[in-house]
PDB file of N, CA and C in Angstrom:
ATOM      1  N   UNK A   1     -11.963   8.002  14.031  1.00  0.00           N
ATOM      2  CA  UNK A   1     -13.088   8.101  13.118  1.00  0.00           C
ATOM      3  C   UNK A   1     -12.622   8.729  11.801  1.00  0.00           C
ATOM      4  N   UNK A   2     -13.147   8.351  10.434  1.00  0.00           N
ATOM      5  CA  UNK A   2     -12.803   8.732   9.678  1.00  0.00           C
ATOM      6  C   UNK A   2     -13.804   9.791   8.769  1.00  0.00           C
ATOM      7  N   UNK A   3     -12.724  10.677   8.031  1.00  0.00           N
ATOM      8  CA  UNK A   3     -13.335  12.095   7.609  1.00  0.00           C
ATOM      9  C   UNK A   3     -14.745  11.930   6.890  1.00  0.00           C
ATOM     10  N   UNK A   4     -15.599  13.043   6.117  1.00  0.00           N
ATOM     11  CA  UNK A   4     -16.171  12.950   5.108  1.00  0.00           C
ATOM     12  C   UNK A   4     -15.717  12.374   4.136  1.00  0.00           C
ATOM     13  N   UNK A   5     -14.422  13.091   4.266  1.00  0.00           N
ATOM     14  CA  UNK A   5     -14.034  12.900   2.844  1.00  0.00           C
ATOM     15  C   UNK A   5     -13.191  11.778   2.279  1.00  0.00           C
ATOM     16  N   UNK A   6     -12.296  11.062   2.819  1.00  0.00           N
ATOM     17  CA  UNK A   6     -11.993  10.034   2.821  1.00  0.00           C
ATOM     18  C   UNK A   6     -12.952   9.048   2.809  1.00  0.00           C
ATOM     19  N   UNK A   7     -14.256   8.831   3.814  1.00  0.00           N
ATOM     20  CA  UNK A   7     -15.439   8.318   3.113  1.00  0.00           C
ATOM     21  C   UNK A   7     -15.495   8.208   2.075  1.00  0.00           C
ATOM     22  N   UNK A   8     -16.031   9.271   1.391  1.00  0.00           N
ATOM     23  CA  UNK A   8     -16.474   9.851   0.217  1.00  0.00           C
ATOM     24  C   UNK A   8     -15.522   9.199  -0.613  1.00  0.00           C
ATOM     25  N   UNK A   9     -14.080   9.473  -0.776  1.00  0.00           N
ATOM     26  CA  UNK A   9     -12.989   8.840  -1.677  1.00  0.00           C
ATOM     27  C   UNK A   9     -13.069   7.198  -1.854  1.00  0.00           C
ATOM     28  N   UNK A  10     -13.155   6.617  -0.612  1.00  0.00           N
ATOM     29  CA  UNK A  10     -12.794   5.322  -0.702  1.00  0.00           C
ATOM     30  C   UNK A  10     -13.549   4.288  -1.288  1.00  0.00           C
ATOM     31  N   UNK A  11     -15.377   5.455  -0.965  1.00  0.00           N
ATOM     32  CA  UNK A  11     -16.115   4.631  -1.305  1.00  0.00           C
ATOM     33  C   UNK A  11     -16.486   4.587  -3.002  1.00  0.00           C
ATOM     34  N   UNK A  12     -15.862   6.390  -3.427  1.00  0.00           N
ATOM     35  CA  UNK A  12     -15.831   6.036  -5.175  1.00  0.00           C
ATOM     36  C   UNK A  12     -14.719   5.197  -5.634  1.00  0.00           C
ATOM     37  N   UNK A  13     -13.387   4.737  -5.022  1.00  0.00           N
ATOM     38  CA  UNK A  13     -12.472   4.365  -5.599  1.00  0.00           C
ATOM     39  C   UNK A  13     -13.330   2.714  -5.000  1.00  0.00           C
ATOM     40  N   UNK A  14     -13.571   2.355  -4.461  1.00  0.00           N
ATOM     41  CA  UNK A  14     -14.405   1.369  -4.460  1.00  0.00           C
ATOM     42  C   UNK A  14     -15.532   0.467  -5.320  1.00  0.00           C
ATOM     43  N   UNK A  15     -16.001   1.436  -5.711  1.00  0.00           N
ATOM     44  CA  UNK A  15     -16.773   0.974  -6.943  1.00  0.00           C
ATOM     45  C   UNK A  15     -16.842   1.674  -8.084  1.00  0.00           C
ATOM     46  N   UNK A  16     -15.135   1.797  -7.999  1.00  0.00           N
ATOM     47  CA  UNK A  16     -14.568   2.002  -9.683  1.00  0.00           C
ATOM     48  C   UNK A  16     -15.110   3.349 -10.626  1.00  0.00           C
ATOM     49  N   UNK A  17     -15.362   4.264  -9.549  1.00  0.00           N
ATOM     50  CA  UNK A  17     -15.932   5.544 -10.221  1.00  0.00           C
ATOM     51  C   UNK A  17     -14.758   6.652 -10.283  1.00  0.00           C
ATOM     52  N   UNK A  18     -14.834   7.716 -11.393  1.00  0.00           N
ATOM     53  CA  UNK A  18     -13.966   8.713 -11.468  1.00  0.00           C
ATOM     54  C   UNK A  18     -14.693   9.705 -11.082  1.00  0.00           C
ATOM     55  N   UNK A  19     -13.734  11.220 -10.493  1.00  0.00           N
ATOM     56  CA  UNK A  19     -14.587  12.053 -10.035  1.00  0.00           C
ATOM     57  C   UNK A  19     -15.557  12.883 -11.500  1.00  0.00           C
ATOM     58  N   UNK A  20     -14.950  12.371 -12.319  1.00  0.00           N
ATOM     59  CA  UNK A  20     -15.776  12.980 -13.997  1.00  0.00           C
ATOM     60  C   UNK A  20     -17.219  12.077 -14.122  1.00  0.00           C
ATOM     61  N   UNK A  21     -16.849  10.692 -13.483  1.00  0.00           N
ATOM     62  CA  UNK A  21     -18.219  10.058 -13.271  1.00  0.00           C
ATOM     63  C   UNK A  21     -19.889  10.420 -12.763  1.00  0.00           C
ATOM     64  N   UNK A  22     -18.696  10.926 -11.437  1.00  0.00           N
ATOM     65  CA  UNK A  22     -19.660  11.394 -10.523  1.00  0.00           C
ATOM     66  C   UNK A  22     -20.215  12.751 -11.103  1.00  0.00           C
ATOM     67  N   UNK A  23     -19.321  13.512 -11.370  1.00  0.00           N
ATOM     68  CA  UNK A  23     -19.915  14.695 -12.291  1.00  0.00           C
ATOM     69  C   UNK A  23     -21.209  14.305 -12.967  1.00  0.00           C
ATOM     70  N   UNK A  24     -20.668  13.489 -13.875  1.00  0.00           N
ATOM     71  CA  UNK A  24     -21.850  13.415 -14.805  1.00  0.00           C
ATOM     72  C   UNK A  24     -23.106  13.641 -14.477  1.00  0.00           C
ATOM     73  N   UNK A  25     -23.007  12.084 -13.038  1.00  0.00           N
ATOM     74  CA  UNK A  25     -24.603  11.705 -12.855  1.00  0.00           C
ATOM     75  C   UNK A  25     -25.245  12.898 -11.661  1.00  0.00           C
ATOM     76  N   UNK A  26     -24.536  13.097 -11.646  1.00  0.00           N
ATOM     77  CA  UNK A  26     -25.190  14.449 -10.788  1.00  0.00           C
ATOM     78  C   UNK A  26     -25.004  15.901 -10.714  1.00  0.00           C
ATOM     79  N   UNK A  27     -24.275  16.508 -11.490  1.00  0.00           N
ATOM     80  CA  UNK A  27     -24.359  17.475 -12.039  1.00  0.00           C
ATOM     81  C   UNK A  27     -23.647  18.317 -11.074  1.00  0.00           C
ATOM     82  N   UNK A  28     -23.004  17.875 -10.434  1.00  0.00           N
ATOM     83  CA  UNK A  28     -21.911  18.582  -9.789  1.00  0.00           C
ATOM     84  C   UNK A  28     -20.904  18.634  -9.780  1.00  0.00           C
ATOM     85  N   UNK A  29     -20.228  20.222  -9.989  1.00  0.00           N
ATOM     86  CA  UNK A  29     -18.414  20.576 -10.502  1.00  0.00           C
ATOM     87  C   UNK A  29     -17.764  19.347  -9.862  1.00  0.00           C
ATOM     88  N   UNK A  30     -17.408  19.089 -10.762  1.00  0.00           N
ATOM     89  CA  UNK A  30     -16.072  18.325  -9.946  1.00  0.00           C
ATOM     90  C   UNK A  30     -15.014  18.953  -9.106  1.00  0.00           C
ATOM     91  N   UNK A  31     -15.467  20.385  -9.370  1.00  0.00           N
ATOM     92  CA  UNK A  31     -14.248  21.214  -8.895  1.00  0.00           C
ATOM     93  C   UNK A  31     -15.267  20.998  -6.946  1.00  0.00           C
ATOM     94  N   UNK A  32     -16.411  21.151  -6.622  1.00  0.00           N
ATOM     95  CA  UNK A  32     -16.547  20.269  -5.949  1.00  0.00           C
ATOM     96  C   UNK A  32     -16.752  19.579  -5.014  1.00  0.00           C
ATOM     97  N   UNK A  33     -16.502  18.503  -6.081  1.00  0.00           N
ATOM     98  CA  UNK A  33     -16.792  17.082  -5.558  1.00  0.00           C
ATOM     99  C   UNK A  33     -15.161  16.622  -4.841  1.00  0.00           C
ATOM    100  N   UNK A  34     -14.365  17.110  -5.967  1.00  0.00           N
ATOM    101  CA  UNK A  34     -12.707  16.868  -5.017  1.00  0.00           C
ATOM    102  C   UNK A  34     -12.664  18.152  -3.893  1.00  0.00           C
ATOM    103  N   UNK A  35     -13.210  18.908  -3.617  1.00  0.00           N
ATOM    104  CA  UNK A  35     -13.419  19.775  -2.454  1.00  0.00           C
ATOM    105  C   UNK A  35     -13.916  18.724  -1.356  1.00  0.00           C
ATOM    106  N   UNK A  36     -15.168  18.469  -1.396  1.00  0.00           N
ATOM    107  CA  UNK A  36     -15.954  17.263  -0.594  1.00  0.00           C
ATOM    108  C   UNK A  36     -14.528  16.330  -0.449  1.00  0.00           C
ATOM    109  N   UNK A  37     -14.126  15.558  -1.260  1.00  0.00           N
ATOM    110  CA  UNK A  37     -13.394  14.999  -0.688  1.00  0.00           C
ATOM    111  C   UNK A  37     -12.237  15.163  -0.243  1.00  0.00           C
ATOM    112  N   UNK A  38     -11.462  16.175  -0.119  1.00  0.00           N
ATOM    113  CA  UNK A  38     -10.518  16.717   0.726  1.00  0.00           C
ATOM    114  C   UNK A  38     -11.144  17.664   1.827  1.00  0.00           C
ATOM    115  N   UNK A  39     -11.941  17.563   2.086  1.00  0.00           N
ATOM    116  CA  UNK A  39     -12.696  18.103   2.966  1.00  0.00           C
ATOM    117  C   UNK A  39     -12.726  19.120   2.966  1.00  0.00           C
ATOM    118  N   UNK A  40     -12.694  20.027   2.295  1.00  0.00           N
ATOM    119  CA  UNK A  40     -13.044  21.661   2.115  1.00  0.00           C
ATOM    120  C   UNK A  40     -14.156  22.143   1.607  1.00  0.00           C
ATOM    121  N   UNK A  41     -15.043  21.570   2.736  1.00  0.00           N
ATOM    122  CA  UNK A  41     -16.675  22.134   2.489  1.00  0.00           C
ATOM    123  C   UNK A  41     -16.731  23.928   2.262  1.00  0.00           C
ATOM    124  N   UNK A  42     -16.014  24.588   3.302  1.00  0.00           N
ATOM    125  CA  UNK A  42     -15.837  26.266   2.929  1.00  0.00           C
ATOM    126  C   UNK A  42     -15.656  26.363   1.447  1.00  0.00           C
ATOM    127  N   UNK A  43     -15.028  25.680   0.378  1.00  0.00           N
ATOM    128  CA  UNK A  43     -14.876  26.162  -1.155  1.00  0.00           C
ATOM    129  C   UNK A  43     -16.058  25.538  -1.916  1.00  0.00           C
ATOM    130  N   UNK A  44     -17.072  25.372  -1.157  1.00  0.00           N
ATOM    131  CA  UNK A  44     -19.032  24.953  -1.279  1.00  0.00           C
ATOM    132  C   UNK A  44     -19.089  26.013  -0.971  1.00  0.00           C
ATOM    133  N   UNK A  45     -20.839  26.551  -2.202  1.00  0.00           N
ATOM    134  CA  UNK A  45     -21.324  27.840  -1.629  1.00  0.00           C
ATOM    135  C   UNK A  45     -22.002  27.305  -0.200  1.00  0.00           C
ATOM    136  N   UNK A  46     -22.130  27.632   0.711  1.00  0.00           N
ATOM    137  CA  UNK A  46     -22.263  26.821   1.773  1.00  0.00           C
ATOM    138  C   UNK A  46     -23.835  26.205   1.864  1.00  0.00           C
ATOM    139  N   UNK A  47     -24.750  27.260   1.082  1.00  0.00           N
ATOM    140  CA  UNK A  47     -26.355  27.120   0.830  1.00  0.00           C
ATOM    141  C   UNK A  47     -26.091  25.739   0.387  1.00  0.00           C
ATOM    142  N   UNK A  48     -25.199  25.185  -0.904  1.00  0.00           N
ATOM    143  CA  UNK A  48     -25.077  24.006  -0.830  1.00  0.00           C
ATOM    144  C   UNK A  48     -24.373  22.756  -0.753  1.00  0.00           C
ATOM    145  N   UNK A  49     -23.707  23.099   0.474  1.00  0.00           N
ATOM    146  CA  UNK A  49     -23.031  22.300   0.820  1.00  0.00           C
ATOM    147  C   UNK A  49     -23.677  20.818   1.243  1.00  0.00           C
ATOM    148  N   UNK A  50     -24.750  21.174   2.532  1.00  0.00           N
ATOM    149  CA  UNK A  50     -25.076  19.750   2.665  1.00  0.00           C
ATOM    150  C   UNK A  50     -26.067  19.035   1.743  1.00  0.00           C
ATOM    151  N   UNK A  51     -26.721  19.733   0.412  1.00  0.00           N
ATOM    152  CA  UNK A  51     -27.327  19.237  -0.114  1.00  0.00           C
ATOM    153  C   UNK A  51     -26.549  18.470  -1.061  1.00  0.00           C
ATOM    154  N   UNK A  52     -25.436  18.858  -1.678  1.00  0.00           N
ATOM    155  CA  UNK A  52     -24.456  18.525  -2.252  1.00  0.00           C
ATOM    156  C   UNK A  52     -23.943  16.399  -1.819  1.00  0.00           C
ATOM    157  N   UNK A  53     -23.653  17.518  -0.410  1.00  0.00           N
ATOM    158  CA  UNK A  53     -23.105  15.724   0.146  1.00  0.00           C
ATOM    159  C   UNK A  53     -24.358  14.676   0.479  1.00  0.00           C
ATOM    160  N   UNK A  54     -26.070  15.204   0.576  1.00  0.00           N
ATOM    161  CA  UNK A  54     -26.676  14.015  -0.033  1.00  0.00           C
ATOM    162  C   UNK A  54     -26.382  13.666  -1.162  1.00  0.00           C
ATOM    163  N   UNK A  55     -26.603  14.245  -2.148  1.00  0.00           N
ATOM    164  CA  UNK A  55     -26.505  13.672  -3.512  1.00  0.00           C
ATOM    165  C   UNK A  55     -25.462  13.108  -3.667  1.00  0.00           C
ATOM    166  N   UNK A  56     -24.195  13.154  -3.191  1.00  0.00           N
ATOM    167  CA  UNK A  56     -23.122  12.091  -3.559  1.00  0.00           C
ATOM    168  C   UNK A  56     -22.986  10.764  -2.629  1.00  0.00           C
ATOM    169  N   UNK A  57     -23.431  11.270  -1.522  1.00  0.00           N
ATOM    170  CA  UNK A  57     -23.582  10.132  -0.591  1.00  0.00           C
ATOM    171  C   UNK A  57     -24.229   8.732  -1.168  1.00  0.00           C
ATOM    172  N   UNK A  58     -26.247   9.499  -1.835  1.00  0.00           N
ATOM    173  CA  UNK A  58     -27.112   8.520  -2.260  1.00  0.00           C
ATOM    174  C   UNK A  58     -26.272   7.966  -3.706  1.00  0.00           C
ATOM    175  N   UNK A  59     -25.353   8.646  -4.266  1.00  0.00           N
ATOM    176  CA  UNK A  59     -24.663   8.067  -5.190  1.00  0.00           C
ATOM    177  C   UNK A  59     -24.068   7.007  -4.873  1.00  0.00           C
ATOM    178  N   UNK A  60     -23.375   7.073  -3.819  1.00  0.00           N
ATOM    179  CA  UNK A  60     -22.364   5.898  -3.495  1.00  0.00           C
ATOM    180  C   UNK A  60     -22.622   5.119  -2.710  1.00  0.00           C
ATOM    181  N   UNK A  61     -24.138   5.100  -2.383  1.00  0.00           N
ATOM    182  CA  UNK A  61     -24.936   3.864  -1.783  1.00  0.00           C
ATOM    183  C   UNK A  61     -24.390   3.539  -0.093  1.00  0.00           C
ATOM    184  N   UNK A  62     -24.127   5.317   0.739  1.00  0.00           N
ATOM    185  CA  UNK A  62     -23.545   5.184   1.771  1.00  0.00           C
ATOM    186  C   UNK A  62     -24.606   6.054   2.688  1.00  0.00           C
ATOM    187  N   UNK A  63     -24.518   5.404   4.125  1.00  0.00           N
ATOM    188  CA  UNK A  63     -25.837   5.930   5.176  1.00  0.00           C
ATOM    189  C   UNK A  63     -25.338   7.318   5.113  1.00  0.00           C
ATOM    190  N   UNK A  64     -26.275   7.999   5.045  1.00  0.00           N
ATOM    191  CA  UNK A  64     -26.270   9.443   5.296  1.00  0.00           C
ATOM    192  C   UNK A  64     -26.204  10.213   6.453  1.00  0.00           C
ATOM    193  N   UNK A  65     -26.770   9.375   7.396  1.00  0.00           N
ATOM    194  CA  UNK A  65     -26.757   9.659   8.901  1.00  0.00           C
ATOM    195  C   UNK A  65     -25.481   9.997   9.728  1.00  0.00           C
ATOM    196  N   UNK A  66     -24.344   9.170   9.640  1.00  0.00           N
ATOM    197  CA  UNK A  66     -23.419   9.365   9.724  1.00  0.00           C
ATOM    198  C   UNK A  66     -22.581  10.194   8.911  1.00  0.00           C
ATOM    199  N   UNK A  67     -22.663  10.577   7.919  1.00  0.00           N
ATOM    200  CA  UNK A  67     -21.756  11.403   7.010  1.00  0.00           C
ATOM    201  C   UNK A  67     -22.558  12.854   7.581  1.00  0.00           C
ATOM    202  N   UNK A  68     -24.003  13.134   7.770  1.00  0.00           N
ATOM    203  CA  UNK A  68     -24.202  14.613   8.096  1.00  0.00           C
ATOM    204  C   UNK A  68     -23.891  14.830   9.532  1.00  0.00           C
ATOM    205  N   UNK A  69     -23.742  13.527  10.663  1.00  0.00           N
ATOM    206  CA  UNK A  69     -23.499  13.680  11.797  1.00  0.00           C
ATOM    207  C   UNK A  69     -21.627  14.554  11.945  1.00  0.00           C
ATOM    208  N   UNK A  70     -21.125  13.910  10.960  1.00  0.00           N
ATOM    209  CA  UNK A  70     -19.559  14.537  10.888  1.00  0.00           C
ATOM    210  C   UNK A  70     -19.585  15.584  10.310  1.00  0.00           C
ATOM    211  N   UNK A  71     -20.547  16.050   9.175  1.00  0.00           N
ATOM    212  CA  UNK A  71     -20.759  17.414   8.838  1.00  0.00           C
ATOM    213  C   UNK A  71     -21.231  18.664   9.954  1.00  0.00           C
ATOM    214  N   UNK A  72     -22.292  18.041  10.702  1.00  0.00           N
ATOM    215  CA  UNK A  72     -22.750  18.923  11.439  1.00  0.00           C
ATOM    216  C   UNK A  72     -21.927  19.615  13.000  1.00  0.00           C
ATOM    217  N   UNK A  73     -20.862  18.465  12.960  1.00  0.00           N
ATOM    218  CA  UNK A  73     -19.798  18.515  14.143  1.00  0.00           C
ATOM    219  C   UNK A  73     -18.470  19.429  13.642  1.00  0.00           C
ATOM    220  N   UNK A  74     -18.804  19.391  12.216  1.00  0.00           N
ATOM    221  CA  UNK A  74     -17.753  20.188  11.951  1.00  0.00           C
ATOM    222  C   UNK A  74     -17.912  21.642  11.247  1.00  0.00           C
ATOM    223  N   UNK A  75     -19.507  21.686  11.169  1.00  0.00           N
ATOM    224  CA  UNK A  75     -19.913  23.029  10.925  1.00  0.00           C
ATOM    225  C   UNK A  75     -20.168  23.750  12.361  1.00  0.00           C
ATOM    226  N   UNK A  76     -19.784  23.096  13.526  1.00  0.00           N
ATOM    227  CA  UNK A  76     -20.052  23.929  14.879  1.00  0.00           C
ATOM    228  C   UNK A  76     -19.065  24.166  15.709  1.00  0.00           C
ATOM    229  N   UNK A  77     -17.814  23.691  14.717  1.00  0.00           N
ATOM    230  CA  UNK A  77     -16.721  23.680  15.165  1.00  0.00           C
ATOM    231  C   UNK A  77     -16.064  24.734  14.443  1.00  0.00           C
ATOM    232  N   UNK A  78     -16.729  25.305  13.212  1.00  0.00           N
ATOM    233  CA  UNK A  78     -16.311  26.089  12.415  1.00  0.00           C
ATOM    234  C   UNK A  78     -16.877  27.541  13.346  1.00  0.00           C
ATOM    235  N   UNK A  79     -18.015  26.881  13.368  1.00  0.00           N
ATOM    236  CA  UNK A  79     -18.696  28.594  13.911  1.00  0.00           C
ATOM    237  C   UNK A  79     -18.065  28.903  15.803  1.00  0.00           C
ATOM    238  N   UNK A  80     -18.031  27.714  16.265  1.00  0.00           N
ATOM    239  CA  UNK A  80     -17.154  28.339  17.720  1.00  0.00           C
ATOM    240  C   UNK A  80     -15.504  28.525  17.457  1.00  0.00           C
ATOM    241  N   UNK A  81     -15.401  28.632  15.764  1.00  0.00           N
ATOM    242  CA  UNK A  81     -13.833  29.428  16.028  1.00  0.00           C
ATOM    243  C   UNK A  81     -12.660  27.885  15.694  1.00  0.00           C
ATOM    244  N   UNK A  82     -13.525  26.705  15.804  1.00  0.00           N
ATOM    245  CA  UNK A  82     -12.460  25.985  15.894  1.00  0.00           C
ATOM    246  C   UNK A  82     -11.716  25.474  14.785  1.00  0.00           C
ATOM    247  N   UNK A  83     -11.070  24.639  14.346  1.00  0.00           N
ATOM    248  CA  UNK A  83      -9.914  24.589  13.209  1.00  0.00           C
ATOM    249  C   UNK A  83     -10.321  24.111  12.216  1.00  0.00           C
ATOM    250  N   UNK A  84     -11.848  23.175  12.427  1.00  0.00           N
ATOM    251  CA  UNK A  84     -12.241  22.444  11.166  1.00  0.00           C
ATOM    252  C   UNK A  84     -12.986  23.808  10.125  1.00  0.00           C
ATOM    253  N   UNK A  85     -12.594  24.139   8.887  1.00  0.00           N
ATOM    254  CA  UNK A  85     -13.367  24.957   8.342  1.00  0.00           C
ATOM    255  C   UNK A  85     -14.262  24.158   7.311  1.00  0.00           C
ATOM    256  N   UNK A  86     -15.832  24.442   7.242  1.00  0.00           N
ATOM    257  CA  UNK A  86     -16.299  23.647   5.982  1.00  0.00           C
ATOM    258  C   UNK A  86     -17.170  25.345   5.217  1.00  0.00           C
TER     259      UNK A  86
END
């Protein structure tokens, strides 16, 4: 299965967007948005982390369901100690 964030990457390099793009239209650091996509949700204030990854998600015209299902597996993996940190 593949990451958030690689999601997230493939589907802006997909339809030809830069991460300064994405900035723009939504008003989020790019500093980030390349976090999100290397998967380092922990360098998100975490309050908004998953609100964050709607808004880029509905940007890139990708189901959300699945992208918070891998978020939420890896925020419980964070809190029982395990290796994924977001």
């Amino acid at each position: 299965m593949k990451d958030i964030g690689r999601i997230l990457r493939e589907q802006r390099v997909a339809i030809g967007l830069e991460i300064g793009d994405i900035a723009k239209k939504t008003c989020i650091s790019s500093r980030y948005l390349c976090a999100m996509e290397e998967g380092r949700f922990q360098n998100i204030p975490r309050v908004y982390g998953k609100g964050y990854l709607k808004i880029y998600a509905d940007l890139l015209h990708l189901d959300l369901k699945p992208l918070l299902a891998l978020y939420e597996q890896d925020r419980q993996g964070l809190t029982a100690g395990g290796p994924h940190a977001l």
